[in-house]
PDB file of N, CA and C in Angstrom:
ATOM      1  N   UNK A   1      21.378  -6.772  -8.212  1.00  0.00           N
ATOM      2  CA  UNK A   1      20.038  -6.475  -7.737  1.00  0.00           C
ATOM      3  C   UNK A   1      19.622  -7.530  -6.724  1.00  0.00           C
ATOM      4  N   UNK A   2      19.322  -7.196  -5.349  1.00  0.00           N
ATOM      5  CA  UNK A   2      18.563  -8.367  -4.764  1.00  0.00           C
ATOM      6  C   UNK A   2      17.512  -8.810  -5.195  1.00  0.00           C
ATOM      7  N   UNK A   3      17.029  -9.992  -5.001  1.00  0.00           N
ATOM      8  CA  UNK A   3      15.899 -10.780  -4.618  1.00  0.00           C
ATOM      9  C   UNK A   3      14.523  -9.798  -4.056  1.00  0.00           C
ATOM     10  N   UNK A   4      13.687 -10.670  -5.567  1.00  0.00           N
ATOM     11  CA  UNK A   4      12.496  -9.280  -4.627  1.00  0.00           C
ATOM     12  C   UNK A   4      11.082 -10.467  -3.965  1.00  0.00           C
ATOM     13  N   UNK A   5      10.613 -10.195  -3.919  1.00  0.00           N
ATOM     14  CA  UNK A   5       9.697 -10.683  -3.030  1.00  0.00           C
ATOM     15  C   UNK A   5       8.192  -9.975  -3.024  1.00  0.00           C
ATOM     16  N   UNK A   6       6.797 -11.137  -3.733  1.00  0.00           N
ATOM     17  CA  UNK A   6       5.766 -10.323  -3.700  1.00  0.00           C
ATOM     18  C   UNK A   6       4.779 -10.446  -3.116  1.00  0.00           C
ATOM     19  N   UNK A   7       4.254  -9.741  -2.693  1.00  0.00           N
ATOM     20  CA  UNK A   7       3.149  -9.358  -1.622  1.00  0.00           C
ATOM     21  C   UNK A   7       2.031  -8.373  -2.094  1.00  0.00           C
ATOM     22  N   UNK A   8       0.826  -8.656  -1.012  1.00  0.00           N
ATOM     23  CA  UNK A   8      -0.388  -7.870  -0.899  1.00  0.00           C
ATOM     24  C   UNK A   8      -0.352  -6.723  -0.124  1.00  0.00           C
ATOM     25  N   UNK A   9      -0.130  -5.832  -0.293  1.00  0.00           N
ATOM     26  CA  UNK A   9      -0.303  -4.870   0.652  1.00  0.00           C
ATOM     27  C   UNK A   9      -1.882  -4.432   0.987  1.00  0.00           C
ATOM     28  N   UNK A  10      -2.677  -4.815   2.009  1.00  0.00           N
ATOM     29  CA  UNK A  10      -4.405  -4.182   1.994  1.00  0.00           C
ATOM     30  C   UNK A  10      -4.002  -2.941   3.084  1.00  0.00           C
ATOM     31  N   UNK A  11      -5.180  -1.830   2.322  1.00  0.00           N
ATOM     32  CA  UNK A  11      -5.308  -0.584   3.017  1.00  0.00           C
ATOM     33  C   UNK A  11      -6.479  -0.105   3.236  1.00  0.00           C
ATOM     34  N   UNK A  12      -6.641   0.291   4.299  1.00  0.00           N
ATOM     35  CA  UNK A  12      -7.942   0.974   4.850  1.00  0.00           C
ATOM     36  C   UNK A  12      -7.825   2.627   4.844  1.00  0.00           C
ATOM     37  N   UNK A  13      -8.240   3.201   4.288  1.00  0.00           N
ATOM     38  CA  UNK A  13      -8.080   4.463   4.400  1.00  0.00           C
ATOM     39  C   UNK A  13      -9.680   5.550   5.142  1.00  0.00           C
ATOM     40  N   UNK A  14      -9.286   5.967   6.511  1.00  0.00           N
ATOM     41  CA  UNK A  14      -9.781   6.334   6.845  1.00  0.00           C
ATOM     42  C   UNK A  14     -10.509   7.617   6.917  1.00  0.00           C
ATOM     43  N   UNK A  15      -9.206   8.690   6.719  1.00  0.00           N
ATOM     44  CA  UNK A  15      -9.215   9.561   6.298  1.00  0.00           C
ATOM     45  C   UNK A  15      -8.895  10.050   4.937  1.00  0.00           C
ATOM     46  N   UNK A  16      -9.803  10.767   4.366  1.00  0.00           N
ATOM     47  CA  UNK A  16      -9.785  10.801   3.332  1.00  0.00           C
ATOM     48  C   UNK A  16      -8.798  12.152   2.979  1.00  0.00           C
ATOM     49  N   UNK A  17      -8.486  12.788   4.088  1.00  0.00           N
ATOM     50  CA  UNK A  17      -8.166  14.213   3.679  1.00  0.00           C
ATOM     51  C   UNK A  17      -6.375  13.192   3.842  1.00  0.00           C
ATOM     52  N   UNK A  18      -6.118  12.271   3.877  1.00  0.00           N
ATOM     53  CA  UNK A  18      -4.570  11.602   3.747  1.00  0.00           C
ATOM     54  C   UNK A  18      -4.682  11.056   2.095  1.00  0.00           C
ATOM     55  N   UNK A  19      -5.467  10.954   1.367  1.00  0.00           N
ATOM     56  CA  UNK A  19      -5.877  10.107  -0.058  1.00  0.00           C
ATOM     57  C   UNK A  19      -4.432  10.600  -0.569  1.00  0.00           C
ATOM     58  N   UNK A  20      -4.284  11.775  -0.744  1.00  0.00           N
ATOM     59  CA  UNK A  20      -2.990  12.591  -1.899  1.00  0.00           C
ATOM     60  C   UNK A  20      -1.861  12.089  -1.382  1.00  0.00           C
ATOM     61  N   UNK A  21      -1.628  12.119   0.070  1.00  0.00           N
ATOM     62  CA  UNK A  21      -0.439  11.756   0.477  1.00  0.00           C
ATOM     63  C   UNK A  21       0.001  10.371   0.278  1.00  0.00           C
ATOM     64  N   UNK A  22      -1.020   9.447   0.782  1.00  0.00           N
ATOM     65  CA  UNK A  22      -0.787   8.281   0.151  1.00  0.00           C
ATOM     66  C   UNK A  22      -0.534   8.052  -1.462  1.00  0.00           C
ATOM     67  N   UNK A  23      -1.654   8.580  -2.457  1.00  0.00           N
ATOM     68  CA  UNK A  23      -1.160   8.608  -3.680  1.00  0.00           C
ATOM     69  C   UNK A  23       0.716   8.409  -4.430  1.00  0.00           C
ATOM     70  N   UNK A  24       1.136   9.699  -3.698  1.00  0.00           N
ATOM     71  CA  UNK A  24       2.178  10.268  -3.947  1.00  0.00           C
ATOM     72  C   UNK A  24       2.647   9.322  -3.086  1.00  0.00           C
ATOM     73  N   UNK A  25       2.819   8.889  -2.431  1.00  0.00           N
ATOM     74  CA  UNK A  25       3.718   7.633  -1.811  1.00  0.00           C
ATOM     75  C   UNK A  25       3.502   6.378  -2.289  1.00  0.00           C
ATOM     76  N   UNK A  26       2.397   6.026  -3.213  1.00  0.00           N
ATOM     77  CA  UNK A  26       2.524   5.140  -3.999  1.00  0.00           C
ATOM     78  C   UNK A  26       3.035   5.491  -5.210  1.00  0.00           C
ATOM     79  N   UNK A  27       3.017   6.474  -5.535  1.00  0.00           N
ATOM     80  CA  UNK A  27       3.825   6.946  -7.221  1.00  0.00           C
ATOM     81  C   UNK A  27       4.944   6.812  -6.905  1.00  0.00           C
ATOM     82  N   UNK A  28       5.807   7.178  -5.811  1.00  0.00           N
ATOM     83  CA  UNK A  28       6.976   6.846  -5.187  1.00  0.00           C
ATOM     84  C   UNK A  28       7.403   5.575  -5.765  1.00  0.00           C
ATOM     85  N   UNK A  29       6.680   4.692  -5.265  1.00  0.00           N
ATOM     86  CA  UNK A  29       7.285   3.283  -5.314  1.00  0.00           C
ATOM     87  C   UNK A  29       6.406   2.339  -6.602  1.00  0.00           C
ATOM     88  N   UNK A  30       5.824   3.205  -7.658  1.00  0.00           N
ATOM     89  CA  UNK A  30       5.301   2.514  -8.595  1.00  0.00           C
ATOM     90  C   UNK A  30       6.362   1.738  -9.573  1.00  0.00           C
ATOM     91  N   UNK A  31       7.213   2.039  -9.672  1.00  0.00           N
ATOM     92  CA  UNK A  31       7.888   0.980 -10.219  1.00  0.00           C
ATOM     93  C   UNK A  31       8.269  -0.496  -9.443  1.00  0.00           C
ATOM     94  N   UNK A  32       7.644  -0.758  -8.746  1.00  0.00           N
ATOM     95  CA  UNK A  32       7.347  -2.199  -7.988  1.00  0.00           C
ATOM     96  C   UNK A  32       5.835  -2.396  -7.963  1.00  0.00           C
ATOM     97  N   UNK A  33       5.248  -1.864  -8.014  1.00  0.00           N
ATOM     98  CA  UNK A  33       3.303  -2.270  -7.641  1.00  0.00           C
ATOM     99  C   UNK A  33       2.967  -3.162  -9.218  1.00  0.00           C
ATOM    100  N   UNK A  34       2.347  -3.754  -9.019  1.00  0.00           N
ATOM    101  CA  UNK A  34       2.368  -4.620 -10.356  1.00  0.00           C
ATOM    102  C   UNK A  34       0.611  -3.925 -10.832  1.00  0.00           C
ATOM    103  N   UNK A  35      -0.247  -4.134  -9.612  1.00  0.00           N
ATOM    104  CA  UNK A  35      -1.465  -3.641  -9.904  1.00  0.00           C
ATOM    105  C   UNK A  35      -1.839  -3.068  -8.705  1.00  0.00           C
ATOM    106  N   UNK A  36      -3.070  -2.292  -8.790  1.00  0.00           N
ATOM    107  CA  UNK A  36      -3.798  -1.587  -7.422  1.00  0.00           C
ATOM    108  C   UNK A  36      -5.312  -1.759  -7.871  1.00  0.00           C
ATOM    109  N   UNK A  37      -6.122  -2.320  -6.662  1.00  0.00           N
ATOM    110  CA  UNK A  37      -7.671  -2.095  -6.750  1.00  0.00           C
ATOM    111  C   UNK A  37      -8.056  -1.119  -5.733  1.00  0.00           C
ATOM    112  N   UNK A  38      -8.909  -0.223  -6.026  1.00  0.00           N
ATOM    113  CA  UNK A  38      -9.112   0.719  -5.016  1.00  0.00           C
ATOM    114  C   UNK A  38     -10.706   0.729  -4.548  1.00  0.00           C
ATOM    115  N   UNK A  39     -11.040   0.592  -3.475  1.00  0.00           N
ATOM    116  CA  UNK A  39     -13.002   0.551  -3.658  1.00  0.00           C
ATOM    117  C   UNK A  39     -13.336   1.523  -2.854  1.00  0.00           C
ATOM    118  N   UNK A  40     -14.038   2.272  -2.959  1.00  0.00           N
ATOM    119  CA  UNK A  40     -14.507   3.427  -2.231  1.00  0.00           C
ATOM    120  C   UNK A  40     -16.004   2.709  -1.216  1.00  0.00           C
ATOM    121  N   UNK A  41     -15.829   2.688  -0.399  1.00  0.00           N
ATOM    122  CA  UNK A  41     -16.769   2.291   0.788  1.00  0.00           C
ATOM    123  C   UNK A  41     -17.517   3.648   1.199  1.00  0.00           C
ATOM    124  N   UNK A  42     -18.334   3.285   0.628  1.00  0.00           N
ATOM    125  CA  UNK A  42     -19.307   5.077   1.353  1.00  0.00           C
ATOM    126  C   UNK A  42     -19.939   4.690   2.506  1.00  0.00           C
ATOM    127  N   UNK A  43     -20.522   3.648   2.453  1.00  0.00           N
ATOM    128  CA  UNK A  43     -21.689   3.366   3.849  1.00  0.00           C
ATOM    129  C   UNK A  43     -20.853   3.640   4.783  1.00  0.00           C
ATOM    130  N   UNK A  44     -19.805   2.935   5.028  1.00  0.00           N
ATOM    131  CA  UNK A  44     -18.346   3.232   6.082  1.00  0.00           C
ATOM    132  C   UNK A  44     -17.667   4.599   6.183  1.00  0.00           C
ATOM    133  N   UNK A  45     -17.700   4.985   4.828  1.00  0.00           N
ATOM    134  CA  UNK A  45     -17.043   5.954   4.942  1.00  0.00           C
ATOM    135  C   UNK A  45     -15.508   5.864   4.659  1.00  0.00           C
ATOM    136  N   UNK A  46     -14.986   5.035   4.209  1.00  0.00           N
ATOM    137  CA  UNK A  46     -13.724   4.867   4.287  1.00  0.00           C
ATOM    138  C   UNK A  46     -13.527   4.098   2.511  1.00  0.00           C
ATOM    139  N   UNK A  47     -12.422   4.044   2.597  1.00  0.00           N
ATOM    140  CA  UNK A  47     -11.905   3.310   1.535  1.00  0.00           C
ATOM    141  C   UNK A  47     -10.843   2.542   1.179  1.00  0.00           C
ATOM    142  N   UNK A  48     -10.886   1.318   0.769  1.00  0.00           N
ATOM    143  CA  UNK A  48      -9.827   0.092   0.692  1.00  0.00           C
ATOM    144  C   UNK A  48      -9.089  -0.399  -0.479  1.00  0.00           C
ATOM    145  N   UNK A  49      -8.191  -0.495  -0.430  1.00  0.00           N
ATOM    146  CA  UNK A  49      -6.877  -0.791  -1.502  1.00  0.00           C
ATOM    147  C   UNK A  49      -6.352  -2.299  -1.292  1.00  0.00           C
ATOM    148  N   UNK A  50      -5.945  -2.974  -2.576  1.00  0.00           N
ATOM    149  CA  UNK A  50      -5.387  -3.672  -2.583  1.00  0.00           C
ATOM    150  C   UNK A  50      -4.487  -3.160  -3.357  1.00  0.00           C
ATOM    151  N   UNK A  51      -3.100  -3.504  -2.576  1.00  0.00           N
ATOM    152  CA  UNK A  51      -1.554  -3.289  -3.922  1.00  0.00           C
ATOM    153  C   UNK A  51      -0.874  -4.488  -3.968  1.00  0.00           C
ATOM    154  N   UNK A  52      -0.721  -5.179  -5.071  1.00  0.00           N
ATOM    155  CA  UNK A  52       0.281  -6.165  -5.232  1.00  0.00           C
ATOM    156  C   UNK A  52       1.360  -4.886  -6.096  1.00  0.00           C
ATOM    157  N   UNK A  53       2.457  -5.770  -5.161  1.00  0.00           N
ATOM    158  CA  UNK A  53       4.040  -5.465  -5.263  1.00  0.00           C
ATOM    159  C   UNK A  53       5.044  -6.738  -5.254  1.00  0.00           C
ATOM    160  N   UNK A  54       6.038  -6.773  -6.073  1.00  0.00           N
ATOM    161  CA  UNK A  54       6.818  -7.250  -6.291  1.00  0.00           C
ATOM    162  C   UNK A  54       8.143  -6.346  -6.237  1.00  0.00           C
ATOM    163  N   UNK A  55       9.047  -6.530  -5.206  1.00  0.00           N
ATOM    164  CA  UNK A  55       9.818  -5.522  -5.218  1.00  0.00           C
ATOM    165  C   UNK A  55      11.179  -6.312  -4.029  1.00  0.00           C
ATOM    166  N   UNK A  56      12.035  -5.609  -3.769  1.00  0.00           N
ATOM    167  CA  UNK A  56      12.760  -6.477  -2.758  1.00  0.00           C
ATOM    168  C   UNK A  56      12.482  -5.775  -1.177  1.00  0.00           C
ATOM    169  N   UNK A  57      12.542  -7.143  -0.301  1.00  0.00           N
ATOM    170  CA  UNK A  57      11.817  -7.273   0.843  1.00  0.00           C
ATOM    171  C   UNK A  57      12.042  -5.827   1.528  1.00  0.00           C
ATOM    172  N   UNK A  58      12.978  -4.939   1.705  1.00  0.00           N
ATOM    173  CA  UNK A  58      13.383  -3.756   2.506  1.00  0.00           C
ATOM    174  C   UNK A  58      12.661  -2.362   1.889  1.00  0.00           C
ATOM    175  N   UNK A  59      12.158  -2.921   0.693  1.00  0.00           N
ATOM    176  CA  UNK A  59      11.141  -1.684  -0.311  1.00  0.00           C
ATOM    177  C   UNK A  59      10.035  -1.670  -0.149  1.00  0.00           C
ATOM    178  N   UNK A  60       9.484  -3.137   0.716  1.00  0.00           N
ATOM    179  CA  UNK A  60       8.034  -3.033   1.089  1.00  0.00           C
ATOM    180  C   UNK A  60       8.067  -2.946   2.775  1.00  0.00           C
ATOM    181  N   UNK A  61       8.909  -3.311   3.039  1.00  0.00           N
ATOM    182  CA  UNK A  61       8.968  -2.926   4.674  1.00  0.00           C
ATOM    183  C   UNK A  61       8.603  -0.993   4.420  1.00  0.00           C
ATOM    184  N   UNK A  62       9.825  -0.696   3.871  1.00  0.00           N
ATOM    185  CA  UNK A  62       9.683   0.870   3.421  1.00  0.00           C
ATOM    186  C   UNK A  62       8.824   1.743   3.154  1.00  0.00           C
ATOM    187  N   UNK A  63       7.375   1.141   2.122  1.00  0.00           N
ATOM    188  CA  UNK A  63       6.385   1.339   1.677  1.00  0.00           C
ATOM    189  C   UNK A  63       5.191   1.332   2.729  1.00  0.00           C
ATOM    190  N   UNK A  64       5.557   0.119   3.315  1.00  0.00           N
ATOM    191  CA  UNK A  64       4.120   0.272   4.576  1.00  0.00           C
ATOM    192  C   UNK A  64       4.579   0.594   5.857  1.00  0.00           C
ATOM    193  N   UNK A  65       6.275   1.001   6.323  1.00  0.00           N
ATOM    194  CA  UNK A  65       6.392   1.628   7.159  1.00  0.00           C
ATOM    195  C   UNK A  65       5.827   2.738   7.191  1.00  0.00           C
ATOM    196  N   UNK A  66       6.154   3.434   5.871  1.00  0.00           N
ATOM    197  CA  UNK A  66       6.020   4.882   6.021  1.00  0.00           C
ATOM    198  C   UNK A  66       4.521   5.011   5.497  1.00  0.00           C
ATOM    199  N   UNK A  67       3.500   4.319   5.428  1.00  0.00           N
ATOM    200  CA  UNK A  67       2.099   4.035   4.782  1.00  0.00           C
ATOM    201  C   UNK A  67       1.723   4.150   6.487  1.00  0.00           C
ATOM    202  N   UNK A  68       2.002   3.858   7.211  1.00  0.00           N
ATOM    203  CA  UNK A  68       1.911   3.600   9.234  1.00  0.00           C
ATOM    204  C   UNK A  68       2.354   4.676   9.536  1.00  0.00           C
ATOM    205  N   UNK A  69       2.760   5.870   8.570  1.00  0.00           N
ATOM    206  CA  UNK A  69       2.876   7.157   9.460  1.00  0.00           C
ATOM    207  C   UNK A  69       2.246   7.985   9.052  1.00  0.00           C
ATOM    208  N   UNK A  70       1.664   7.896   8.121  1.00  0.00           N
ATOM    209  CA  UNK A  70       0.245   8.524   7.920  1.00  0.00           C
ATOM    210  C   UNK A  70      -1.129   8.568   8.663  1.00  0.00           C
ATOM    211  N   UNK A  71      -1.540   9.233   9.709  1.00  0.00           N
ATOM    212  CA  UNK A  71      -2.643   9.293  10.469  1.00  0.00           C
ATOM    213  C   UNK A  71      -3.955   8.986   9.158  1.00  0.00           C
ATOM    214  N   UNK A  72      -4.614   8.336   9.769  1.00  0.00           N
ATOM    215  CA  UNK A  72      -6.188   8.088   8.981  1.00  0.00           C
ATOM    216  C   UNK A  72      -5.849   6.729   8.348  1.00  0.00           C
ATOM    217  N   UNK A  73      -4.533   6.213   8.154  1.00  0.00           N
ATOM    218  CA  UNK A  73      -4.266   5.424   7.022  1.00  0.00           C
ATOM    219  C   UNK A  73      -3.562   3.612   7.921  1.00  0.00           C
ATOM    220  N   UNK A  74      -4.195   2.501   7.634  1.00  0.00           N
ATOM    221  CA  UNK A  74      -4.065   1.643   8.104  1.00  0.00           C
ATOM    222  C   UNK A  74      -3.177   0.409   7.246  1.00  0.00           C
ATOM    223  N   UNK A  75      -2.430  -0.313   7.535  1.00  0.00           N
ATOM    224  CA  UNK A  75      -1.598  -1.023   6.238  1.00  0.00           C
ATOM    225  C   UNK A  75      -1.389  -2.845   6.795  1.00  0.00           C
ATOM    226  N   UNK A  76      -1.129  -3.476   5.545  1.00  0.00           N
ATOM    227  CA  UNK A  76      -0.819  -4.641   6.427  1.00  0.00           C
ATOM    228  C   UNK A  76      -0.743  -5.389   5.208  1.00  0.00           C
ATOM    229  N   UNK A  77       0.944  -6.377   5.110  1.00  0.00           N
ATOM    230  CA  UNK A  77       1.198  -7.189   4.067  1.00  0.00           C
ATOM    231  C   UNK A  77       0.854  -8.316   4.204  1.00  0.00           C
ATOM    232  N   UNK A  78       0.782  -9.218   3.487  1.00  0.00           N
ATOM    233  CA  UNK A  78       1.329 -10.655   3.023  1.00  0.00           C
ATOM    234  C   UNK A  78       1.780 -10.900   2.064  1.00  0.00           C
ATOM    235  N   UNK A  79       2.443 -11.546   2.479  1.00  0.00           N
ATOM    236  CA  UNK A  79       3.910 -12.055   1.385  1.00  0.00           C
ATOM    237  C   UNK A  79       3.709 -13.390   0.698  1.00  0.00           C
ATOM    238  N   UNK A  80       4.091 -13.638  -0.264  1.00  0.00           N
ATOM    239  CA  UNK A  80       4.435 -14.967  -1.000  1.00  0.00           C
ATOM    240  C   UNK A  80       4.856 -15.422  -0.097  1.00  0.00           C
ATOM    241  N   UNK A  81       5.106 -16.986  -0.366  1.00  0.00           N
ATOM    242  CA  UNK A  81       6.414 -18.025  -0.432  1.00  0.00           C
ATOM    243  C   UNK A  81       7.611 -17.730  -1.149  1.00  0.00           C
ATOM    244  N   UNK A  82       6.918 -17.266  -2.287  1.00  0.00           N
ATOM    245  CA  UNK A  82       8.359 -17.500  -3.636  1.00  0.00           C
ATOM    246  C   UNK A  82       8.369 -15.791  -3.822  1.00  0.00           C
TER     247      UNK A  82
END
């Protein structure tokens, strides 16, 4: 097994009519997400996620690549040190 590596993934979700798709692309990869906070922003209109993941480095490239091909949907990690 490689080396995994954990990180924040934050999400802006713009569109809401993408919510399911994202879902299902996080059930995808729930066996790495350790936790998820989700806050629904009404004044904005939008809504924001935090995912911590622990997983190896090419599974979260994977996760928020394909999180960046979702129209409405905005992504962006940080990583540990360790």
């Amino acid at each position: 097994m490689s080396e995994t590596r954990l990180a924040v993934v934050s999400i802006i979700v713009e569109d809401t009519d993408c919510s399911d798709r994202l879902n299902a692309l996080l059930h995808e990869f729930g066996e790495y997400i350790v936790g998820r906070m989700g806050i629904p922003y009404r004044a904005k209109g939008v809504s924001v996620l935090a995912v911590v993941i622990d997983a190896p480095q090419e599974k979260i490239n994977a996760l928020t690549g394909r999180m960046g091909m979702l129209g409405g949907v905005t992504a962006k990690t940080l990583f540990s040190k360790y």
